[in-house]
Protein backbone atom coordinates (compact mmCIF):
# COMPACT_ATOMS: atom_id res chain seq x y z
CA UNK A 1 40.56 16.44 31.48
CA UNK A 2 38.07 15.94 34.31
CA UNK A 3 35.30 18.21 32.40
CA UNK A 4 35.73 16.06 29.48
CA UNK A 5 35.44 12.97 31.49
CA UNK A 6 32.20 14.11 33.19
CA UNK A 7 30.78 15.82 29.93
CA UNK A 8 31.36 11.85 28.24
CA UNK A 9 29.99 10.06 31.26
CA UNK A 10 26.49 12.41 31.61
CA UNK A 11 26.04 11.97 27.53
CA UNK A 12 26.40 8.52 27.97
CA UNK A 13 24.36 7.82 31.02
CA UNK A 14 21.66 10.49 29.32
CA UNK A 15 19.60 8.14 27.43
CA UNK A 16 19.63 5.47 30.58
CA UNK A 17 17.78 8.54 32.46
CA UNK A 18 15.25 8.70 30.21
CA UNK A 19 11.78 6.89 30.17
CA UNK A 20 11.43 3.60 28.36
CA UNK A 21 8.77 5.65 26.29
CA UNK A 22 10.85 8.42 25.24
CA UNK A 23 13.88 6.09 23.58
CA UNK A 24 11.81 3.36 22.05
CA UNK A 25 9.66 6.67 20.21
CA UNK A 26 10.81 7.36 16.93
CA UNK A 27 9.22 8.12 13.25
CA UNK A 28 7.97 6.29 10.48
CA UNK A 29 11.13 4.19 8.84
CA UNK A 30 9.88 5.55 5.21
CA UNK A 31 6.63 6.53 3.82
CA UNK A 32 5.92 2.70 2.45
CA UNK A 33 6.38 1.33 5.58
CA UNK A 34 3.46 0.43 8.19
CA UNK A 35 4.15 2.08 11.31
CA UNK A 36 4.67 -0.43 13.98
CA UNK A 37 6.12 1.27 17.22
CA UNK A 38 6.66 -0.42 20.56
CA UNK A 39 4.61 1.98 22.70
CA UNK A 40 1.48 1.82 20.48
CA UNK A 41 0.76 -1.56 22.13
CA UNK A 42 -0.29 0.12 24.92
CA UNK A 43 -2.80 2.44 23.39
CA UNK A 44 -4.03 -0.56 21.72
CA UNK A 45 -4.94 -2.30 25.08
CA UNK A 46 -6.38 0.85 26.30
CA UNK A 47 -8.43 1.26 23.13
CA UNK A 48 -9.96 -2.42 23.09
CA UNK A 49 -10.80 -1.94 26.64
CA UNK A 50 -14.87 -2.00 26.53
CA UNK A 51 -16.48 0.70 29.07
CA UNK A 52 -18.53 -0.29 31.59
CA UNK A 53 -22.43 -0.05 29.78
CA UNK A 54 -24.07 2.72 30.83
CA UNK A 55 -27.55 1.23 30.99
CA UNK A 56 -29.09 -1.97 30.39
CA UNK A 57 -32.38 -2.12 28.44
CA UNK A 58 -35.09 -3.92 29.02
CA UNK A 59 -35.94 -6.20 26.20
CA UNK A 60 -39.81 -7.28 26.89
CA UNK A 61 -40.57 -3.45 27.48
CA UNK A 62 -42.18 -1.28 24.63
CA UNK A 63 -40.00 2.00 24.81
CA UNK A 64 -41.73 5.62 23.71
CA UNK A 65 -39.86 8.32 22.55
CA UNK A 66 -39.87 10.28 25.46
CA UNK A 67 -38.71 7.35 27.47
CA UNK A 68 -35.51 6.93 25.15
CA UNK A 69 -34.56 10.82 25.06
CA UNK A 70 -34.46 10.82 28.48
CA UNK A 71 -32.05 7.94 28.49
CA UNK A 72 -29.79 9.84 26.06
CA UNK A 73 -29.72 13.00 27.66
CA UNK A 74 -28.58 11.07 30.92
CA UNK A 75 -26.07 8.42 28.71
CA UNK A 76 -24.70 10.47 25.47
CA UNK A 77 -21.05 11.32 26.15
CA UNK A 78 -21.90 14.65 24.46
CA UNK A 79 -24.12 15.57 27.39
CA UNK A 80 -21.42 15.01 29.72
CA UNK A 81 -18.79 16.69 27.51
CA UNK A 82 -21.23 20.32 27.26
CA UNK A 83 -21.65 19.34 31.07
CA UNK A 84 -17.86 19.76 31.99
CA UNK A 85 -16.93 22.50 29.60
CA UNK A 86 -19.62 24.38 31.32
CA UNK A 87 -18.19 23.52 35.29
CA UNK A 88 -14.89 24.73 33.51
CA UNK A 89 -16.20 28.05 32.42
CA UNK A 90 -17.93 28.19 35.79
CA UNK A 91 -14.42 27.94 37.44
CA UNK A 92 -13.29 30.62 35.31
CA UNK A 93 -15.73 32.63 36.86
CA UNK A 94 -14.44 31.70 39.87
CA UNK A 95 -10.84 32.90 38.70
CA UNK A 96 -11.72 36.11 37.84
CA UNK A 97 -13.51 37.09 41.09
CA UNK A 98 -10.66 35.73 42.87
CA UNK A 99 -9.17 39.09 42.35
CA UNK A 100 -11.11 41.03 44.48
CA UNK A 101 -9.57 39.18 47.53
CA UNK A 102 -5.81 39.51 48.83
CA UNK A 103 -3.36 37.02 48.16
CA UNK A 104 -1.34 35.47 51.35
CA UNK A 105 1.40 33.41 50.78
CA UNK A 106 3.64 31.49 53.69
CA UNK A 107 7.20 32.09 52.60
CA UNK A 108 10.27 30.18 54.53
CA UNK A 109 13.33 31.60 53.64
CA UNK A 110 16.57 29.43 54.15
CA UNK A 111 20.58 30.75 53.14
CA UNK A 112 23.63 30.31 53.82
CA UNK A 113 26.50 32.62 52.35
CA UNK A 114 29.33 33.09 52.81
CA UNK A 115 31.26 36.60 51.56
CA UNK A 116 34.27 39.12 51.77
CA UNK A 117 33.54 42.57 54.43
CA UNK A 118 35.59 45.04 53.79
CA UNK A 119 36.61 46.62 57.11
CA UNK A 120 39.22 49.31 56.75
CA UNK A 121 42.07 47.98 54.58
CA UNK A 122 41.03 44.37 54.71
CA UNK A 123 38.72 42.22 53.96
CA UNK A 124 37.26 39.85 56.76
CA UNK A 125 35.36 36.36 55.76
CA UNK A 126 31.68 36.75 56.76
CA UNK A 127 29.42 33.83 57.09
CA UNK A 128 25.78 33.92 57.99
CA UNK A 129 22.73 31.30 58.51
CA UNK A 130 19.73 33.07 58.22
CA UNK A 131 16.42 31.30 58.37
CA UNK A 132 13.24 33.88 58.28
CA UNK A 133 9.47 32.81 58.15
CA UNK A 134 7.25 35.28 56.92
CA UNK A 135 3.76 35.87 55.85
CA UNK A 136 3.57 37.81 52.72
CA UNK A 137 0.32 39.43 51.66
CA UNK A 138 -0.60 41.89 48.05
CA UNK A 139 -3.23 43.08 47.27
CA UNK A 140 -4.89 45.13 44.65
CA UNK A 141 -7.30 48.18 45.61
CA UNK A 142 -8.35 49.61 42.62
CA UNK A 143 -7.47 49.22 38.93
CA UNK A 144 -10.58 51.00 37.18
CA UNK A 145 -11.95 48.54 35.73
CA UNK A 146 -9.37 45.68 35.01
CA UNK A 147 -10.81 43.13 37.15
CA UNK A 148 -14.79 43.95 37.05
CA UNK A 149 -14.20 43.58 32.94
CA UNK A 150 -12.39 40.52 33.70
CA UNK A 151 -15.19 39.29 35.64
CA UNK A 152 -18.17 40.55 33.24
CA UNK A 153 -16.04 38.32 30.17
CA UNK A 154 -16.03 35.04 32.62
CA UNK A 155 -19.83 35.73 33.27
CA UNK A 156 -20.62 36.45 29.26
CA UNK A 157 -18.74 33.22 28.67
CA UNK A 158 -20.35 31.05 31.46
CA UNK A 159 -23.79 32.23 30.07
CA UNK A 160 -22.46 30.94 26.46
CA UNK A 161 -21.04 27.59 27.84
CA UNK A 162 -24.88 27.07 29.39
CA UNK A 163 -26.19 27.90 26.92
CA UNK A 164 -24.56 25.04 24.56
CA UNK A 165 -24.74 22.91 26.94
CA UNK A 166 -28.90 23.57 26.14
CA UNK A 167 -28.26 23.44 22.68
CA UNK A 168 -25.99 20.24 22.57
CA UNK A 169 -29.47 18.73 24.65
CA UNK A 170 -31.31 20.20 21.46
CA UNK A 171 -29.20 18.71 19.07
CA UNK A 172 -29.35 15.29 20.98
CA UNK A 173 -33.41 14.99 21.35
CA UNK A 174 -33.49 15.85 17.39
CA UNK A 175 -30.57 12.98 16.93
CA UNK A 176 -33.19 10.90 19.18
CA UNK A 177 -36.37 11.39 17.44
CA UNK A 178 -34.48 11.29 13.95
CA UNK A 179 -32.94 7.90 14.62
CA UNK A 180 -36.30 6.62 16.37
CA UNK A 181 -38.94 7.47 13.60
CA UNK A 182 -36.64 5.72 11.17
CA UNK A 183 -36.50 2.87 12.77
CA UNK A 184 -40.31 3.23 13.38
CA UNK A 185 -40.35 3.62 9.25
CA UNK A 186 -37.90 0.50 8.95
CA UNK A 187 -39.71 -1.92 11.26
CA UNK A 188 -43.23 -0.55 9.09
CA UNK A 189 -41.53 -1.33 5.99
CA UNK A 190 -40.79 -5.11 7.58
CA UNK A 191 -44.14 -5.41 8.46
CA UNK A 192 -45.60 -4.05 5.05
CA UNK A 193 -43.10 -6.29 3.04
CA UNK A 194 -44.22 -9.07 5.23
CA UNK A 195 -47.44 -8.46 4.34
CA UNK A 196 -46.46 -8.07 0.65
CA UNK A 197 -45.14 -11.72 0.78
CA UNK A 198 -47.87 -12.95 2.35
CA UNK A 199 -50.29 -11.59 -0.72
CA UNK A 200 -47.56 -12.74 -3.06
CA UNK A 201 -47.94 -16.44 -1.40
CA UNK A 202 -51.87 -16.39 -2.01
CA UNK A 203 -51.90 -15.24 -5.44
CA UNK A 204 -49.11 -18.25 -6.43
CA UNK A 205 -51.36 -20.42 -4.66
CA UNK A 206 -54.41 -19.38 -6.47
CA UNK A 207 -52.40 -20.24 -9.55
CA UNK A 208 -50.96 -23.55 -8.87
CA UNK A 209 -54.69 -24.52 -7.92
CA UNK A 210 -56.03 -22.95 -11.22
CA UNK A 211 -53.71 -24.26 -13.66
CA UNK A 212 -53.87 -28.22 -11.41
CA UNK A 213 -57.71 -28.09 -12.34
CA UNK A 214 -56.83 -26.34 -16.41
CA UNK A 215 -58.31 -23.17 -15.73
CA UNK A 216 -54.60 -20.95 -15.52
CA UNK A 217 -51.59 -21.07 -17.92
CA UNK A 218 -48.06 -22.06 -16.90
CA UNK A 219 -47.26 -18.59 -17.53
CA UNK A 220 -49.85 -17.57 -15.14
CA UNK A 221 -47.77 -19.31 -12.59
CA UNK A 222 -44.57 -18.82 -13.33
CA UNK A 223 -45.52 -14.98 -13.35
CA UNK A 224 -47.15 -15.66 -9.82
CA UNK A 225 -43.95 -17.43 -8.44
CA UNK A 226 -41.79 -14.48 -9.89
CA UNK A 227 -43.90 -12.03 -7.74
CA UNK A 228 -43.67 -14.06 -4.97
CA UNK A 229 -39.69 -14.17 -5.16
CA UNK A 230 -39.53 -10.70 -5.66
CA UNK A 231 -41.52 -9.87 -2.10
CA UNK A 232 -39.39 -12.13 -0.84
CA UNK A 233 -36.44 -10.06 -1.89
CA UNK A 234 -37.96 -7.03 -0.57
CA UNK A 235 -38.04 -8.31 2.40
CA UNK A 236 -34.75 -9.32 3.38
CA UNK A 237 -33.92 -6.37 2.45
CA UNK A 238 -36.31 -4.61 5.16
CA UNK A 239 -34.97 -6.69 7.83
CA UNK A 240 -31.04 -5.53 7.39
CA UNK A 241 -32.59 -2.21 7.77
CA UNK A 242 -34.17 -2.67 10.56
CA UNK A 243 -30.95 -3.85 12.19
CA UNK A 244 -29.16 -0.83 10.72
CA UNK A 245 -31.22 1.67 12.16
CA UNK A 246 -31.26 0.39 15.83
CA UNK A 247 -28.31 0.19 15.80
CA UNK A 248 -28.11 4.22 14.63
CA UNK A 249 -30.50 4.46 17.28
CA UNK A 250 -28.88 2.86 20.27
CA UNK A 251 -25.39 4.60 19.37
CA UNK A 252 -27.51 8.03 19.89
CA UNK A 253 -28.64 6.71 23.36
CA UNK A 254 -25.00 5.56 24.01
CA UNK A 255 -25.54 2.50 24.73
CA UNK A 256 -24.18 -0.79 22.22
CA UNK A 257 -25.36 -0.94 19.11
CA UNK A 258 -26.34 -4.71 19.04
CA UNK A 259 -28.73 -3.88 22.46
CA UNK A 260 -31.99 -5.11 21.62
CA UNK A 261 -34.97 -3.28 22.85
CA UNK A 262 -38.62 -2.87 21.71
CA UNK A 263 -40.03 0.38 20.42
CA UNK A 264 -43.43 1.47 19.65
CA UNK A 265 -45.36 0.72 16.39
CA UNK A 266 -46.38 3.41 14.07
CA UNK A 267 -49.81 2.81 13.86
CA UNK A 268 -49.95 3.86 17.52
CA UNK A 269 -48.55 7.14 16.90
CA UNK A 270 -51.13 10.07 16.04
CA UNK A 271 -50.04 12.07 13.19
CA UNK A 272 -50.55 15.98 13.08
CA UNK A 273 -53.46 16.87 10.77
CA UNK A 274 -52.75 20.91 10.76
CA UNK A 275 -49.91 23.10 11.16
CA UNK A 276 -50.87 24.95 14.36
CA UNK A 277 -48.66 28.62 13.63
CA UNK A 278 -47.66 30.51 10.62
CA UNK A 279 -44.36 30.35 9.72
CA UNK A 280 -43.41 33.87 11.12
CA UNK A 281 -44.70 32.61 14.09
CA UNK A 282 -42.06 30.13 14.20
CA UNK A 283 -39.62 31.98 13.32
CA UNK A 284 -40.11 34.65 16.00
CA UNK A 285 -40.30 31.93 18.28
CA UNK A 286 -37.14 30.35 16.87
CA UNK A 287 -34.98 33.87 17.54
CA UNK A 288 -36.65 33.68 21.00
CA UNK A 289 -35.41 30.49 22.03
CA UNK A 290 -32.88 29.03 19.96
CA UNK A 291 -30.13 28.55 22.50
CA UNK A 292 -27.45 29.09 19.43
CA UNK A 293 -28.75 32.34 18.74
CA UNK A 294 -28.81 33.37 22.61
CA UNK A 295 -25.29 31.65 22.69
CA UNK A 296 -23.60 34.19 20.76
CA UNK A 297 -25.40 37.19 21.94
CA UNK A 298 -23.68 36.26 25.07
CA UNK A 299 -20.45 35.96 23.35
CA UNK A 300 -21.34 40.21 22.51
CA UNK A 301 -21.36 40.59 26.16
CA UNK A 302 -17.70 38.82 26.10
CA UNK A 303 -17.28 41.38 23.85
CA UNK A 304 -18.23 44.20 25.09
CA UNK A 305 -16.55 43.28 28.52
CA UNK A 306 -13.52 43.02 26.40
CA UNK A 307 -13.47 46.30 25.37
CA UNK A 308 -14.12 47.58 28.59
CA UNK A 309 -11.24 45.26 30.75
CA UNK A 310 -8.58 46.52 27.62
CA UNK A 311 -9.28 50.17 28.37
CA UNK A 312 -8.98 49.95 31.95
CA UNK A 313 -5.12 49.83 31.11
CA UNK A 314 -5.10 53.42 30.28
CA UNK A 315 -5.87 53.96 34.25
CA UNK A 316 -3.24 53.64 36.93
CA UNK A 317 -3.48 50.90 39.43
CA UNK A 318 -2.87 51.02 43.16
CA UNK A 319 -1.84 47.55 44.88
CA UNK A 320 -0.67 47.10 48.50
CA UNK A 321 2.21 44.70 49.50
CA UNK A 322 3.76 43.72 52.44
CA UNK A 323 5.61 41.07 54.40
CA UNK A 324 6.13 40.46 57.84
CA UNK A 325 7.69 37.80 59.75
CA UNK A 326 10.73 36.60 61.92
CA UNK A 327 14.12 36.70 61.31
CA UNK A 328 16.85 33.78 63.02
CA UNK A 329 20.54 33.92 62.12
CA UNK A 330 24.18 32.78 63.16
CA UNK A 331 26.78 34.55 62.15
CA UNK A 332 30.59 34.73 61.91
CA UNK A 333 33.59 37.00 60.98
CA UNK A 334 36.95 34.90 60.33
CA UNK A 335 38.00 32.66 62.86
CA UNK A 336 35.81 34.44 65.99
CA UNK A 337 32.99 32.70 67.90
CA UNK A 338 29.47 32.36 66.23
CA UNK A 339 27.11 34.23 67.23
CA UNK A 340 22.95 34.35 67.19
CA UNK A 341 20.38 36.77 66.68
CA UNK A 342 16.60 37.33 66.28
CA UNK A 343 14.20 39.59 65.59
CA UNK A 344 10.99 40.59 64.22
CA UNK A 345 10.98 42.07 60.51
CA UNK A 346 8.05 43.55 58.38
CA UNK A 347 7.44 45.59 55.41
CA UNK A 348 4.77 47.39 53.86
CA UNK A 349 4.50 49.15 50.95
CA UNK A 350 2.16 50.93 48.38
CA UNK A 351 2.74 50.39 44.17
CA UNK A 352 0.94 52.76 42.03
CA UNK A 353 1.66 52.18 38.83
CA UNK A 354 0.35 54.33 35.54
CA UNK A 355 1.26 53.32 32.12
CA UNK A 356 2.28 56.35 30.35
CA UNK A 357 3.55 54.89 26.83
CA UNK A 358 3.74 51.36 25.90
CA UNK A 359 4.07 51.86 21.92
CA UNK A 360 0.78 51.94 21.26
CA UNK A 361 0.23 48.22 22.29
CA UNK A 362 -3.35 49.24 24.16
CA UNK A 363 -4.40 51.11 21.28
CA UNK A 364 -4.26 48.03 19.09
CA UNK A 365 -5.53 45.84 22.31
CA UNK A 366 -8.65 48.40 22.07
CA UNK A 367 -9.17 48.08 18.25
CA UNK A 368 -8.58 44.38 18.39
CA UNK A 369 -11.62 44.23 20.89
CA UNK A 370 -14.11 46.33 18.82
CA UNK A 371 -13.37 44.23 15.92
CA UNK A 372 -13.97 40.67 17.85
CA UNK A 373 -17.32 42.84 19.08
CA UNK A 374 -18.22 43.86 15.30
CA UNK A 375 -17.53 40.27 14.10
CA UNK A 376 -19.59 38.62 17.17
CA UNK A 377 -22.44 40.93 15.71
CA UNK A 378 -22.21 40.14 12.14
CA UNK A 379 -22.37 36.08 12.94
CA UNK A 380 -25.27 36.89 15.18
CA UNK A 381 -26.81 39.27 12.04
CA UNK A 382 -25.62 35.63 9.56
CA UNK A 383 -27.68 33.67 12.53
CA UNK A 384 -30.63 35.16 12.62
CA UNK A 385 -30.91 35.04 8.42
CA UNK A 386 -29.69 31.40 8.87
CA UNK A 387 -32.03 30.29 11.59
CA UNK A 388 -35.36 32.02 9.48
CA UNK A 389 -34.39 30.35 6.38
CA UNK A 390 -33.65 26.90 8.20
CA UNK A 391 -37.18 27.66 9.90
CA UNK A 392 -38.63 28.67 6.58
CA UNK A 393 -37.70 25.51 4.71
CA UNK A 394 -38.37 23.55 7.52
CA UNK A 395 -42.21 24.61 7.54
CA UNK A 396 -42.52 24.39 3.68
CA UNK A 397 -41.30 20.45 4.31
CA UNK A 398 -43.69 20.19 6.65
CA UNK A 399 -46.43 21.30 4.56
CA UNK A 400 -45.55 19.43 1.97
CA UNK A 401 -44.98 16.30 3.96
CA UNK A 402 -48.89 17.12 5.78
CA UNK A 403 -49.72 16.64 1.90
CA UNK A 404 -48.19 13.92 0.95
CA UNK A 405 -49.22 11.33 4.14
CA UNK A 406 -53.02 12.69 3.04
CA UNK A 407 -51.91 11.55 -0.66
CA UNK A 408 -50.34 8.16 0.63
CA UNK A 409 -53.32 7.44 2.84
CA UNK A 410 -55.69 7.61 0.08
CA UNK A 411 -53.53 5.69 -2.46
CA UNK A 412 -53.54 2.77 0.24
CA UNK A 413 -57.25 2.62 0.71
CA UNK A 414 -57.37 3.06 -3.60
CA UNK A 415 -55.04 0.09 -3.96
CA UNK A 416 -56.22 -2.42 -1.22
CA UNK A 417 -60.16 -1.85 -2.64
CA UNK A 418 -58.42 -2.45 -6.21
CA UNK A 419 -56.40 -5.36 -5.32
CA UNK A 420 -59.42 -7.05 -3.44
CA UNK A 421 -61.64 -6.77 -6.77
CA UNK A 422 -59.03 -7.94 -9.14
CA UNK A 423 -58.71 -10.82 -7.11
CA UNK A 424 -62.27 -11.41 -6.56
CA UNK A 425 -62.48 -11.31 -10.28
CA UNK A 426 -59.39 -13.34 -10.60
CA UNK A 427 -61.39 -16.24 -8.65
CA UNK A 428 -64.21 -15.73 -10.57
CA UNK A 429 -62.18 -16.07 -14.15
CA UNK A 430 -63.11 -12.52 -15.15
CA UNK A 431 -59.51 -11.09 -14.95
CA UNK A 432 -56.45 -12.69 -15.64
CA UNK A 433 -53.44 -13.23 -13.67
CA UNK A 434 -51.24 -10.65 -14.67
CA UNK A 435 -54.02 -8.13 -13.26
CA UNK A 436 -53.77 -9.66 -10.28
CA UNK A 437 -50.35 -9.70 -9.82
CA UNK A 438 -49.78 -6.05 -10.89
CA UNK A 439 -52.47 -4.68 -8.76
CA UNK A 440 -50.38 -6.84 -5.99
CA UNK A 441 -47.13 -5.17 -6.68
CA UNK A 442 -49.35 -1.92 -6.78
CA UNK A 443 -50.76 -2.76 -3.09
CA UNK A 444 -47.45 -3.45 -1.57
CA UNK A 445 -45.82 0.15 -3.10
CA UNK A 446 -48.78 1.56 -1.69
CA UNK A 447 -48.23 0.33 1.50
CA UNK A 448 -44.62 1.19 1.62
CA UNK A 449 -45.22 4.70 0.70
CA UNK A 450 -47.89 5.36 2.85
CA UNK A 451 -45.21 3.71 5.92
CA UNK A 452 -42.73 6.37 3.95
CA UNK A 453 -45.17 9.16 4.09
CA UNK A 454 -45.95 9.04 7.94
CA UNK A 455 -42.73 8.62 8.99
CA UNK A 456 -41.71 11.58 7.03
CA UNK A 457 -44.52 13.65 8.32
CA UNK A 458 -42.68 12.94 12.01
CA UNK A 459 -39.28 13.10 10.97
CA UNK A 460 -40.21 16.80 9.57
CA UNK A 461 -42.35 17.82 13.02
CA UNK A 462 -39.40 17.07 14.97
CA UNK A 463 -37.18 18.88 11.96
CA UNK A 464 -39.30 21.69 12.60
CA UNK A 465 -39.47 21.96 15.98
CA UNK A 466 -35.20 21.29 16.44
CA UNK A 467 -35.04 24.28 13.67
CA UNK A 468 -37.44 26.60 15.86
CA UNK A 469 -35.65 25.63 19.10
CA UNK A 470 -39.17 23.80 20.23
CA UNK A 471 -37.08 20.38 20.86
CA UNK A 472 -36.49 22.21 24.58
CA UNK A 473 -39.42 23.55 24.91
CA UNK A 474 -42.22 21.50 26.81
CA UNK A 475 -45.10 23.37 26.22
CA UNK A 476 -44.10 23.54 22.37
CA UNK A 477 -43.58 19.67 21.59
CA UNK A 478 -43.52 16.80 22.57
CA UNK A 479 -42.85 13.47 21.45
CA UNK A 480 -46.11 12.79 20.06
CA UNK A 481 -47.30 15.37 18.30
């Protein structure tokens, strides 16, 4: 009756043990249901919490390029993310070579029994209090290649973790440069749409004054308002771009999106007029240097030290052990007087120990290696074909991008010099409005594809150079080409 008592009173008192957290947790009441648990509240608060801002920008100063991937490489939680895996792998390393030294462990040992002694034909109650402090010490001196593979894996791996952390700066500068040239390309088309409008306004004018002194149609200014509506349109719509892409670009820095900061105009930027290297040039530089590449080659040395740390097991191992310390006790045989003893105790011992069947489990450790090994080689083999074809098309875009900025440029100078004469001609009656207005409309495409076309020409340098591994490389790019 008392173990049913107890067994009631712990099930009820169970729950009252338990964390707040744990009871109020439960599932979904059905699947039409919002879930609305107690505890979420607090992930909610934790959620809204802003984090402190990780730099403040200054908003009269003119940023470059180079001056905003610096601040991203320093602010981008992926940085720091690539940062810490990589101190992780480095304590593995750390872990492994710990091996090589003995292990000493302070051991304080504490009893008290109590038990039967048979002595003759009776049994005598024994009790003892034994209390013994002891230093205890193992250590491994050879297993053949156990820990050195051990060892060469955490290296391979640490070498891989650096090497991402490189690549995850690649990835960031391209993010950078991407985000930064369309902005450029978004302010550009602001300022060509504003310019647009501003043509637009002129040619309505020119109207309104023609037709007040009978030398225009109502038509004529009707069209002319129309156009001037239209660049109007245009360029509201520029603006929300604008806003849209620094915003893109500030969450790349890591920094808020609504920041506002200054960056450079296009029109100071020099554009490339020449591809410098052949595009087997760049792709022998890209299998040189593209840290994803080098990444998994180092994940083949895993590999290989792999294979060599799983047949190490077929080897026997020899490990020392030992303990030594004191020994305190009081002691007692049925009803006599206690007594008390010390003294000092140690042992020492050798284990060698030589796996002689195991059902074939190293066999399959063995074959499990060489086939991580052969797959680590066929990704690096799927790489190498995807990094020269990335490479490949990369350089074609670039070419073709060289081509069309030429293109644009000449279609701008073509359509301001035919826009100027129409409405020249325009004021002097010999064309009519509608010339006027389309060579207008033809101006301010012109302008918005040459803003296009430059940006492009940029986007696809920095495309190229990200593909080829250049983005990390100093003395193969830059910010302005």
């Amino acid at each position: 009756m008392t173990t049913k008592v107890l067994l009631l009173t712990t099930a009820l008192l169970a729950p009252a043990m338990l964390p707040a957290g744990l009871v109020a947790q439960g599932t979904p009441p059905a699947p039409g249901v919002v879930w609305q648990p107690k505890g979420v509240q607090t992930l909610k608060s934790e959620a809204a919490r802003k984090p402190p801002e990780p730099v403040n920008l200054d908003p009269v100063h003119i940023y470059t390029l180079a001056e905003l991937i610096d601040l991203a490489q320093q602010h981008n939680p992926e940085t720091r993310v690539a940062w810490q895996e990589a101190k992780s792998k480095a304590a593995a390393l750390g872990i492994a070579r710990s091996a090589l030294y003995p292990t000493m462990i302070a051991v304080a040992l504490a009893v008290s029994l109590r038990q039967p002694l048979l002595i003759g034909e009776f049994f005598h109650r024994q009790t003892e209090e034994i209390f013994e402090p002891e230093l205890h010490v193992e250590y491994l001196v050879f297993d053949i290649g156990g820990r050195s593979g051990e060892i060469d894996v955490a290296k391979a791996n640490l070498l891989a973790s650096d090497l991402a952390f490189n690549d995850t700066h690649r990835q960031i500068i391209d993010q950078v440069a991407s985000a930064y040239y369309r902005l450029l390309n978004a302010e550009g088309q602001r300022q060509a749409a504003e310019v647009s409008l501003e043509n637009a306004r002129t040619v309505e004018e020119d109207a309104k004054a023609r037709l007040a002194n009978g030398l225009a149609t109502k038509p004529d200014e009707l069209e002319a308002t129309a156009a001037r509506a239209q660049a109007e349109f245009e360029l509201q719509a520029t603006v929300g771009a604008v806003d849209v892409a620094r915003g893109d670009l500030a969450t790349v820095i890591g920094i808020a999106p609504g920041t506002e900061f200054k960056v450079e105009d296009i029109d100071a930027l020099k554009l490339p007029s020449s591809i410098a290297d052949s595009v087997n040039q760049e792709i022998n530089r890209a299998f040189s240097q593209r840290p994803d590449l080098l990444q998994q080659l180092a994940r083949l040395r895993a590999a290989d030290a792999s294979i060599k740390q799983a047949k190490s097991t077929y080897f026997p191992s020899l490990s020392l052990k030992g303990d030594g310390g004191l020994a305190r006790g009081y002691g007692r045989q049925d009803l006599l007087p206690r007594s008390y003893a010390q003294g000092e105790e140690w042992t020492a011992a050798l284990d060698l120990q030589w796996t002689l069947f195991d059902g074939a489990r190293r066999e399959y450790r063995i074959a499990q290696a060489r086939a991580d090994k052969k797959a680590a080689q066929a990704q690096i083999d799927a790489l190498r074909d995807q990094i020269a074809n990335e490479v490949w098309a990369a350089y074609s875009n670039m070419q073709t991008a060289l081509r069309q900025q030429q293109a644009a440029a000449a279609l701008l100078t073509a359509s301001e010099e035919s826009y100027d004469a129409a409405h020249q001609a325009y004021g002097y009656g010999v064309r009519n409005l509608l010339d006027v207005v389309s060579a207008q409309k033809t101006l301010a495409q012109a302008r918005s594809e040459d803003i296009s076309a430059r940006t492009q020409l940029l986007l696809e340098v920095t495309n190229l150079a990200f593909r080829s591994g250049d983005l990390i490389q100093a003395q193969h790019w830059s910010p302005t080409p």
